[in-house]
Structures are given as structure tokens and as C-alpha cells.
Protein backbone atom coordinates (compact mmCIF):
# COMPACT_ATOMS: atom_id res chain seq x y z
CA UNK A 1 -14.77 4.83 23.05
CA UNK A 2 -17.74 6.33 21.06
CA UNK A 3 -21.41 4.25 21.93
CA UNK A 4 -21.46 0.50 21.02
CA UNK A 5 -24.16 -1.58 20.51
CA UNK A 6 -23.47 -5.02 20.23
CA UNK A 7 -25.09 -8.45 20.50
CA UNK A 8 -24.05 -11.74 19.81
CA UNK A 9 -25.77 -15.20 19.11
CA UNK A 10 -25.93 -18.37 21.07
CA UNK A 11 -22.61 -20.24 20.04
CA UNK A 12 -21.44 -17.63 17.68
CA UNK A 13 -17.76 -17.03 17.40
CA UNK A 14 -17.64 -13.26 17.46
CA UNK A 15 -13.98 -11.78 15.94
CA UNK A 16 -13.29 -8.06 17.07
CA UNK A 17 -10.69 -7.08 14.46
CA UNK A 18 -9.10 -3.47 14.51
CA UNK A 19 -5.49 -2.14 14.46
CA UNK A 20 -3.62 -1.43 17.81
CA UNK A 21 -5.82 0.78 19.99
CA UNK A 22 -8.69 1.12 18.53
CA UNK A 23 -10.48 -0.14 21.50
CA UNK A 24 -11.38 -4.08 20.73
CA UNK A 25 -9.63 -5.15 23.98
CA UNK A 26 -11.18 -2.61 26.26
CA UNK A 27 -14.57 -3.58 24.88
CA UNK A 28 -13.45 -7.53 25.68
CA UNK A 29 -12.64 -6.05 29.19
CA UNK A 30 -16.09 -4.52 29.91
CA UNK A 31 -17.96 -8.02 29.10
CA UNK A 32 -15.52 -9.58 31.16
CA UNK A 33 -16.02 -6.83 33.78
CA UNK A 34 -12.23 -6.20 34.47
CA UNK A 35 -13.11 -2.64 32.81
CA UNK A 36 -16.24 -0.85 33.86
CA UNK A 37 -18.38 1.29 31.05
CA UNK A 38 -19.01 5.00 31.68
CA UNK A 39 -23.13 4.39 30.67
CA UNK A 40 -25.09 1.24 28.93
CA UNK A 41 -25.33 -2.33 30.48
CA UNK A 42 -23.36 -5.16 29.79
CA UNK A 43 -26.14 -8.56 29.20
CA UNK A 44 -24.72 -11.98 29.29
CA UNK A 45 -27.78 -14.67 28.83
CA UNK A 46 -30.05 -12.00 28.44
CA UNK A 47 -28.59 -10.51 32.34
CA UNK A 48 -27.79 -7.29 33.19
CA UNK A 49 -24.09 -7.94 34.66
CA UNK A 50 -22.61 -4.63 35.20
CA UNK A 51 -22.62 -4.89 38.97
CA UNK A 52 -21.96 -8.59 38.97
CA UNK A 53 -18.27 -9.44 39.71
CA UNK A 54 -16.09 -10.68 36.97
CA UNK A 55 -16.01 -14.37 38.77
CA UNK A 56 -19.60 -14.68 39.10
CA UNK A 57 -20.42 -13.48 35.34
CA UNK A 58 -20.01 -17.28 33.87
CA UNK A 59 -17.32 -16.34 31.49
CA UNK A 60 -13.86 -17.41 30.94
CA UNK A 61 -10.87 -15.24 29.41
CA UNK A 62 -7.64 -16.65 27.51
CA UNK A 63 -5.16 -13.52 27.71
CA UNK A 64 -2.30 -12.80 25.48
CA UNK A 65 -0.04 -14.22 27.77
CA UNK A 66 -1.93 -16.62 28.51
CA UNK A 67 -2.00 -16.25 32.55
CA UNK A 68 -0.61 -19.34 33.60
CA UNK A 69 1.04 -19.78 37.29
CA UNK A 70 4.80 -20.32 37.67
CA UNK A 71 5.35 -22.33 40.54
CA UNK A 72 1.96 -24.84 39.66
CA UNK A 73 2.03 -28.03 37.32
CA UNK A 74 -0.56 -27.76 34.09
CA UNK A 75 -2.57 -30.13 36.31
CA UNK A 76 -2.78 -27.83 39.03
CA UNK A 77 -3.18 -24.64 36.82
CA UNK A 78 -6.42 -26.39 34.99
CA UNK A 79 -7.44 -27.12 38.68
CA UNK A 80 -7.38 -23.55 40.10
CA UNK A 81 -10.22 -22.27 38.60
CA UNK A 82 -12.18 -24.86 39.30
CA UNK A 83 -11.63 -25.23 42.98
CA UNK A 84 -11.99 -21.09 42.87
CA UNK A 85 -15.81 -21.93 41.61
CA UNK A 86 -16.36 -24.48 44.58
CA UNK A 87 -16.90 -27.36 41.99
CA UNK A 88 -17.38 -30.90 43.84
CA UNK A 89 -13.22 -32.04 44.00
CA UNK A 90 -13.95 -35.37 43.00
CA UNK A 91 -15.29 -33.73 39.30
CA UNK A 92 -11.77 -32.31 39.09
CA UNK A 93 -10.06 -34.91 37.76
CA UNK A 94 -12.81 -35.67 35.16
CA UNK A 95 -12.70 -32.12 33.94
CA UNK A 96 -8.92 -32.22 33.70
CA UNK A 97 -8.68 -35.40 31.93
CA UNK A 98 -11.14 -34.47 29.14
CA UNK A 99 -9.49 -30.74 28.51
CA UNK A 100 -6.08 -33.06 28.54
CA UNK A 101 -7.64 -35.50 25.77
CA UNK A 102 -9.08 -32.73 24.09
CA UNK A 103 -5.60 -30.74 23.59
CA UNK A 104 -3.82 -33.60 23.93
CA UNK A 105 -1.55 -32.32 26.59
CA UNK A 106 -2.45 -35.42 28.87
CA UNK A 107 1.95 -36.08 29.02
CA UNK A 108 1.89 -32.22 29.88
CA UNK A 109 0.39 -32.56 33.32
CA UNK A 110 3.34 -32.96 35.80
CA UNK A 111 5.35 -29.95 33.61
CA UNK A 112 5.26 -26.49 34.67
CA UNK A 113 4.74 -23.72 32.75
CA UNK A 114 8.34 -22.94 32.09
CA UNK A 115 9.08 -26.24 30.37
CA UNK A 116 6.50 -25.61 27.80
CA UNK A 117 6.68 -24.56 24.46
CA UNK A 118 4.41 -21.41 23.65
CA UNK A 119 1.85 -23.68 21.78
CA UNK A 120 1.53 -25.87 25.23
CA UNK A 121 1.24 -23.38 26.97
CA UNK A 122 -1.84 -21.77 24.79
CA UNK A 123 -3.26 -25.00 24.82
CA UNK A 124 -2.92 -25.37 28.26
CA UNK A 125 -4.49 -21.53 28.63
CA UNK A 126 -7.66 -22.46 26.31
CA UNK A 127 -7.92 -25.94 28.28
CA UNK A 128 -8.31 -24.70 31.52
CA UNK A 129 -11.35 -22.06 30.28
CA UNK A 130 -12.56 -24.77 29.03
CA UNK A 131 -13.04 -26.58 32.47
CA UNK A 132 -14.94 -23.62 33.67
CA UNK A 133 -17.72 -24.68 31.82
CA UNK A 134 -18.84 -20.91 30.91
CA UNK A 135 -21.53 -19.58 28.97
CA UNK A 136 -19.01 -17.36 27.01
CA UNK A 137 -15.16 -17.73 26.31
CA UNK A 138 -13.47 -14.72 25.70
CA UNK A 139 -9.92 -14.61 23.56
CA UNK A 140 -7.73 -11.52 24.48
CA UNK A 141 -5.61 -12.34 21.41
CA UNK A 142 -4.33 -15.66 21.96
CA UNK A 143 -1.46 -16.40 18.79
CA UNK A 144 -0.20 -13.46 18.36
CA UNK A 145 3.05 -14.49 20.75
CA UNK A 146 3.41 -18.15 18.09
CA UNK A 147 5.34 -18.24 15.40
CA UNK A 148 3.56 -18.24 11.96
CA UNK A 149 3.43 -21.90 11.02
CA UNK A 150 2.29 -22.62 14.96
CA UNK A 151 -0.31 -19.69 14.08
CA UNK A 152 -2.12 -21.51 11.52
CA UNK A 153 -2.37 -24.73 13.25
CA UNK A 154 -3.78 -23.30 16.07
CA UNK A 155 -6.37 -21.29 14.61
CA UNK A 156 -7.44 -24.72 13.13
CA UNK A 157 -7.45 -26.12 16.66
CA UNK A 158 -9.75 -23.24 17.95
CA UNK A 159 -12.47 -23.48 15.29
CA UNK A 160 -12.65 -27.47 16.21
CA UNK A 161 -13.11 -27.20 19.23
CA UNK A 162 -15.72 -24.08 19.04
CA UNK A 163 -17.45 -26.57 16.49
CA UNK A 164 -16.98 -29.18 19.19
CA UNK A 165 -18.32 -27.30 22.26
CA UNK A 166 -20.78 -24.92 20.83
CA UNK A 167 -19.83 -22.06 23.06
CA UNK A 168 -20.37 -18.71 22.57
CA UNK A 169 -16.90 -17.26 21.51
CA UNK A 170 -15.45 -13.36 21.46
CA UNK A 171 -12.26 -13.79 20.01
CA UNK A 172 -9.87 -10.47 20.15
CA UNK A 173 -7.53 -9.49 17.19
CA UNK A 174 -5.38 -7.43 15.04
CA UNK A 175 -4.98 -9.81 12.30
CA UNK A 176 -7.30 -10.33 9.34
CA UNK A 177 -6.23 -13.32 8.69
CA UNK A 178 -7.21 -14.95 11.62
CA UNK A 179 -10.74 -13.13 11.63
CA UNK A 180 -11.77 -14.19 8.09
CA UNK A 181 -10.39 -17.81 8.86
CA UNK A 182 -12.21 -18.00 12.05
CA UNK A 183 -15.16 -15.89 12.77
CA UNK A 184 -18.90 -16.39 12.03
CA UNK A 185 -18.77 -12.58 12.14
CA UNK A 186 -16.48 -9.59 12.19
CA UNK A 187 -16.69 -6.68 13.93
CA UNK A 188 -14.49 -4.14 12.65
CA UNK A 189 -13.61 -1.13 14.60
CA UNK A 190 -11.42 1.87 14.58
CA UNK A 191 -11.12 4.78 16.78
CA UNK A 192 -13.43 3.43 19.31
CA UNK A 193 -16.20 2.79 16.87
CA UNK A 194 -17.81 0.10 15.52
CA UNK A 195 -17.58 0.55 11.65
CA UNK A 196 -18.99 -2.67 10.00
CA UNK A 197 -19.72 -5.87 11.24
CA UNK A 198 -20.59 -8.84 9.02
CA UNK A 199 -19.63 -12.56 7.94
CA UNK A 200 -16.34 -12.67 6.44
CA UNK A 201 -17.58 -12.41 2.89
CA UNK A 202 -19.63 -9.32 3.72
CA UNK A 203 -16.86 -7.71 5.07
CA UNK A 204 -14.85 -8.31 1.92
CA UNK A 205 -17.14 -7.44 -0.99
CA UNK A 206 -18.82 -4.86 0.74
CA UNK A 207 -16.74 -2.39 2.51
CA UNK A 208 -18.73 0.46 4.37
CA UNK A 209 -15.46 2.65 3.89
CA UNK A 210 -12.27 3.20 2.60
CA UNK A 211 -10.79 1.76 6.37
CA UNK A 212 -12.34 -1.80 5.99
CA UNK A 213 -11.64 -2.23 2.45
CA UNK A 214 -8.00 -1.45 3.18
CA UNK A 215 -7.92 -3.53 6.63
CA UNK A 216 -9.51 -6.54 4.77
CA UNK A 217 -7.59 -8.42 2.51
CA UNK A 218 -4.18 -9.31 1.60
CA UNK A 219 -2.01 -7.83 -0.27
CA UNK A 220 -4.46 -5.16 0.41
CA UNK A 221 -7.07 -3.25 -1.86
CA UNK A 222 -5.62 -0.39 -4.14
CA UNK A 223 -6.39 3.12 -4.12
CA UNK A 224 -6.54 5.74 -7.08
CA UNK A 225 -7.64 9.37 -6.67
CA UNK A 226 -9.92 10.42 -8.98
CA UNK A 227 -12.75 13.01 -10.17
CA UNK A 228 -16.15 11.13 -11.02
CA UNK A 229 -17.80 12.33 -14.30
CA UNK A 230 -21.42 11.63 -15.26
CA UNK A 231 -21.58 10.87 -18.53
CA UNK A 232 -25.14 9.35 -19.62
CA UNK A 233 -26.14 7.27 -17.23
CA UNK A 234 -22.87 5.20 -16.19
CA UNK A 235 -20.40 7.99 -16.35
CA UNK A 236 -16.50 7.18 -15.29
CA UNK A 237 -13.85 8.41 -12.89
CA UNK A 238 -10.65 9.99 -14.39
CA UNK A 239 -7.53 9.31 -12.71
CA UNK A 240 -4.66 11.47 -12.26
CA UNK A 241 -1.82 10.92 -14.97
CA UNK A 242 -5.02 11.40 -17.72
CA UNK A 243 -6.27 7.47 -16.62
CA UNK A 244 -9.92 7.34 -17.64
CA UNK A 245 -11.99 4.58 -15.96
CA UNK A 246 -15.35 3.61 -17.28
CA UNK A 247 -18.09 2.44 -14.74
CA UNK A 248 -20.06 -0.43 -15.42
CA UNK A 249 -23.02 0.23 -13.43
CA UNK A 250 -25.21 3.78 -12.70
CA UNK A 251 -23.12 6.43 -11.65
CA UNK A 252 -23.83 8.12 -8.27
CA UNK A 253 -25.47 11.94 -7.85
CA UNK A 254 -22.69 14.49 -8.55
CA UNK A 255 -20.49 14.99 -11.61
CA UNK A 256 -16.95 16.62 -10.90
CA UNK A 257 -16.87 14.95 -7.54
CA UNK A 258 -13.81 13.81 -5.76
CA UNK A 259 -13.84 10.21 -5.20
CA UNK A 260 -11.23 7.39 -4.19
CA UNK A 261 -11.27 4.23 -6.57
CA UNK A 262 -10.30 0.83 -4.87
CA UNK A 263 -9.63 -2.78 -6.68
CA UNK A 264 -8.18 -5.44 -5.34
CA UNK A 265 -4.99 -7.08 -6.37
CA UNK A 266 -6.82 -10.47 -7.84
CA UNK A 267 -9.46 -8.14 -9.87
CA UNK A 268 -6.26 -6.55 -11.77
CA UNK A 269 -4.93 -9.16 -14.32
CA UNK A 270 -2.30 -9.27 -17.46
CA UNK A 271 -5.03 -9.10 -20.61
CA UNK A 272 -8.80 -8.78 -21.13
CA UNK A 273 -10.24 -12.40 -21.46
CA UNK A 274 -13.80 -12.07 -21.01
CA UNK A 275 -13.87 -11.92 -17.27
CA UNK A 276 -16.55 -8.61 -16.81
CA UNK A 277 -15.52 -5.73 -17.93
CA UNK A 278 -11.65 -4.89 -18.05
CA UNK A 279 -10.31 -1.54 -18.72
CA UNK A 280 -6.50 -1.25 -19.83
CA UNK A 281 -3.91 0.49 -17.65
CA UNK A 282 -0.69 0.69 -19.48
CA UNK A 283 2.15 0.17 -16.40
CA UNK A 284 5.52 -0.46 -15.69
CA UNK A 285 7.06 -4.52 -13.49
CA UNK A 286 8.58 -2.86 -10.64
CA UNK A 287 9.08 -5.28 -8.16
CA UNK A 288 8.04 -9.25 -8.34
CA UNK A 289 7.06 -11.24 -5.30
CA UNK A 290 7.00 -15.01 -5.60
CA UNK A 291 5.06 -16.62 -3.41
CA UNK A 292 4.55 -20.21 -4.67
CA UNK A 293 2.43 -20.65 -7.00
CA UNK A 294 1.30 -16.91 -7.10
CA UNK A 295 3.47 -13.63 -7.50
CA UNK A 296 2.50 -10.37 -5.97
CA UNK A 297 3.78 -7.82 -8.68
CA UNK A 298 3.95 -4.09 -8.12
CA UNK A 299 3.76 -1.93 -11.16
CA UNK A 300 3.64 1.98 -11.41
CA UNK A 301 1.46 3.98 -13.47
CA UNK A 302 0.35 7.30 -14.72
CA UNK A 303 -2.27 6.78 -12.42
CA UNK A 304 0.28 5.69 -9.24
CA UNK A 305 2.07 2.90 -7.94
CA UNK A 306 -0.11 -0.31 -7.12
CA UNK A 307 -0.35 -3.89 -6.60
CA UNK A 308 -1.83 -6.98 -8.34
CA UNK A 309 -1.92 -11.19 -7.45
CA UNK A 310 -1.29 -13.34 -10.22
CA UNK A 311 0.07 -16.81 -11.27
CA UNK A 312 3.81 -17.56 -11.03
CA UNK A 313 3.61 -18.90 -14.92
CA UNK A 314 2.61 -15.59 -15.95
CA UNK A 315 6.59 -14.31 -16.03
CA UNK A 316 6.38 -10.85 -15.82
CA UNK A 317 9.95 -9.52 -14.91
CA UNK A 318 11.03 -5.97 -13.29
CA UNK A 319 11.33 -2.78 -15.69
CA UNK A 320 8.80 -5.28 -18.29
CA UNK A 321 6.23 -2.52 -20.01
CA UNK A 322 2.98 -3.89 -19.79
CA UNK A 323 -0.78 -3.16 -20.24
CA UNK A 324 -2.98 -4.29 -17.41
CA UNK A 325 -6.52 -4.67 -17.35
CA UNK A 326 -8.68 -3.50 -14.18
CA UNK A 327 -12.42 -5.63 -13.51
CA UNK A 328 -14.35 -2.71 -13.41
CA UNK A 329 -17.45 -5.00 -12.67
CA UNK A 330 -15.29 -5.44 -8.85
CA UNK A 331 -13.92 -1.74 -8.56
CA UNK A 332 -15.55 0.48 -5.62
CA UNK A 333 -15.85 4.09 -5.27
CA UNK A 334 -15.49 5.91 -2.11
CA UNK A 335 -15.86 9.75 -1.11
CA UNK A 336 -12.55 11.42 -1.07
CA UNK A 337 -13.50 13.57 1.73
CA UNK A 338 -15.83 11.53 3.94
CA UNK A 339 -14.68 7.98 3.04
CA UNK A 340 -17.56 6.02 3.21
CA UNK A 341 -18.61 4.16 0.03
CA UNK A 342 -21.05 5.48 -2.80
């Protein structure tokens, strides 16, 4: 892992988002101390905790799979913990009563970990953090063993109560779903680095690199190679297939210079009606998505095959021969050979 440099606010809810690997987990491990760092210091409250033992570092960890013990009722699993801290017995009960109401497992409590469902049983994970009271809460990611529609719920259950406790949350994963819907911030990494890290809305309208704009969004941003010409002072990128794109804002230094284009499926729509500056991109239906009341159509062009979001009502068929207009106003330009933006 290359050198981080991190910090979080008081009750933030912190997402690390990055693919498989790329080192968001490890990093959750070292504030947890279950993974020690090779040089810096690890503050929690403003302390340096890298000697301090992960019990005694006021944080509490939801894993993946969720950690729960076999042979004890949810009653008893919530209780563990809290007997482990030497917390007053008769303040047991109280704790496990509230982190029952809140989840609203309270019928859960004689049950054992086998006769739950996996949504009980991530409830039951997140409630008995919870009891521990702990400065920070740290999610290992949490949903990604629930099925979709279980997904969604619960990621509305998790920002309540975050907006109910006020904790400081660092919430671990892979999907960017689940980071836009529930983070104050992201922090995308890849590699070991840190690339970008922003509010949701940052992260989405201004990409550092070709990597987040890609990671960020779905159906995911397009990509056109191209050669940037400077023209005046705007200038435009020409595509392969003889595409010509005109920008609509200063061009950058360098004329004949490789660059990626990216747009977005929404910023790609069937004709020109006066929203910014469209450019047409004569294309070919090749496959139609429905997905309610939007389609996801992919179309091919001189320029390559790529993908645009619009309304169901539109009708576009496969094998349909139809002009397409790009925002230019929302494109982005990256360097082909280093990535980042221009």
C-alpha cells in the first residue's frame, strides 16, 4: 500500500470504495489494529493508537460475516462484548434491550445464530457494536452476503441509525451504489492509493481520472479515443471512424495530443433540444435494456460501441439507424497516456 493520509470528521460516515484488492480492507484493519502499518501513526480522538491493543482502541467492527457465535443466543452474543469491556452487569440488559428496539430484533433474542435469516443476523452484527458504545464503528463490508432487495433496505437502515447515533462511521465497500447512497464522503482507491476522495457529487462530476469516472456511475461513463486539436481558442477532439467533437469550453495546452473522451450514458440523448450544446453521432440500436421506466440502449458507431440511459417511451428498437446527440457542455477529457483529467 503506497502512503495514506487520511482523516475523518466527528460523526462522519466515511465510505472506502475500490474494486477487490485494492487495499480498502487492509486500511480498515490498521485503524482497527488487527493489521499493523509498516511507518505513520494511526489517531483515533486525536490519540496515537498504534501500540494500543485493538480492544482498548474504543472502536467496534461489523465483518463480512458478521462474527456472530454458534453455540450463543442473540442475547448472549450482544452481551459478550460487553461483559469483555467489564461494563457494570446490571447495564447489560438496558444496552440489549435498546439495540433490540432499535433493530427490532427484540423476538430474536432466545434464537441462535443459525435460525436467522442473513438480514437478522446483520442486524444482530450492527446491534451488538452498537452496545459497545465506541467512538468509531467500522463496516468490513456488511451487505454484500444479502440479496439485492434486502441490500437496499438495509443500507436505509444504516444511514438511520448513523443519523440516529451520530457516530463516527468507516464503512468498507466494493459497490458504488452503496457509497453514493450512503457516505458523507468517498474515498476512492486503487492499487493501494488513495485517488480522490469527495462527497458523492464531487466524485461524480469531477473525476480526477479515467479510474473514478469509470468506477462511479451506473451504467458506467463512456470512453472514445481521440486526438485533441486546437482550433482558435476551443478547439475539438476527433474520434476514430472520422467523428469530430467540438469543445465547448477553452481547449487545454497541446494540439495533436492523445486524449480519452468520457460522457455519461444520461448526457447522450435521441435529438438536440436545447439542453447545452449537443453534437450529432450518427449510430446504429444494438441491444435494448428495459428497465422500467428507463432503457439502457447500446448503439455502435464509427467512433465505437457505447452506451446511453433514456426513457422507455422513446422506442428505439435493435438494428434502428439513428443520430444521437452527445452534451458536450458534460463531456470530459482525459490523457491517453497518464489518465488523469485535463
Amino acid at each position: 500500500m503506497d502512503g495514506v493520509d487520511l482523516a475523518t470528521t466527528e460523526g462522519e460516515f466515511l465510505v472506502l470504495l475500490g474494486p477487490s484488492g485494492c487495499g480498502k480492507t487492509t486500511l480498515l484493519r490498521m485503524v482497527a489494529g488487527l493489521e499493523l502499518q509498516t511507518s505513520g501513526d494511526v489517531l483515533i480522538g486525536g490519540r496515537v493508537v498504534n501500540q494500543v491493543p485493538p480492544r482498548a482502541r474504543k472502536i467496534a467492527m461489523v465483518f463480512q460475516s458478521y462474527a456472530l457465535y454458534p453455540h450463543m443466543t442473540v442475547a448472549k452474543n450482544i452481551a459478550f462484548p460487553l461483559k469483555a469491556q467489564g461494563v457494570d452487569r446490571k447495564l447489560i440488559p438496558e444496552r440489549i434491550h435498546r439495540a433490540a428496539s432499535m433493530f427490532g430484533i427484540e423476538r430474536l433474542l432466545d434464537r441462535k445464530p443459525r435460525q436467522l435469516s442473513g438480514g437478522e443476523r446483520q442486524r444482530v452484527a450492527v446491534g451488538a457494536a452498537l452496545c459497545r458504545q465506541a467512538g468509531v464503528l467500522l463496516f468490513d463490508e456488511p451487505l454484500s452476503n444479502l440479496d439485492a432487495k434486502l441490500r437496499v433496505h438495509m443500507r436505509t437502515e444504516l444511514k438511520r441509525l448513523h443519523q440516529a447515533v451520530k457516530s463516527t462511521m468507516v464503512y468498507v465497500t466494493h459497490d458504488q451504489v452503496e457509497a453514493m447512497t450512503m457516505g458523507d464522503r468517498i474515498v476512492i482507491m486503487n492499487f493501494g492509493a488513495i485517488l480522490q476522495v469527495g462527497t458523492p457529487l464531487e466524485a461524480y462530476d469531477k473525476p480526477v481520472n479515467r479510474f473514478v469516472a469509470g468506477f462511479i456511475g451506473t451504467p458506467p461513463m463512456n470512453f472514445f479515443k481521440g486526438t485533441l486539436t486546437k482550433n482558435g481558442e476551443r478547439g475539438s477532439v476527433e474520434l476514430e471512424g472520422g467523428v469530430e467533437l467540438p469543445l465547448t469550453r477553452p481547449a487545454p495546452q497541446g494540439s495533436n495530443r492523445p486524449v480519452t473522451v468520457g460522457i455519461r450514458p444520461e448526457h447522450i440523448h435521441l435529438s438536440a433540444d436545447g439542453r447545452g450544446n449537443h453534437h450529432r453521432v450518427p449510430a446504429t440500436i444494438d441491444i435494448v435494456e428495459p428497465l422500467g421506466r428507463d432503457v439502457i440502449v447500446s448503439a455502435r458507431s464509427p467512433a465505437g460501441i457505447f452506451q446511453m440511459q433514456t426513457e422507455i417511451y422513446a422506442g428505439v428498437r435493435p438494428s434502428d439507424h439513428v443520430d444521437l446527440w452527445f452534451d458536450m457542455d458534460r463531456a470530459y477529457l482525459f490523457d491517453r497516456e497518464t489518465e488523469w483529467a485535463i
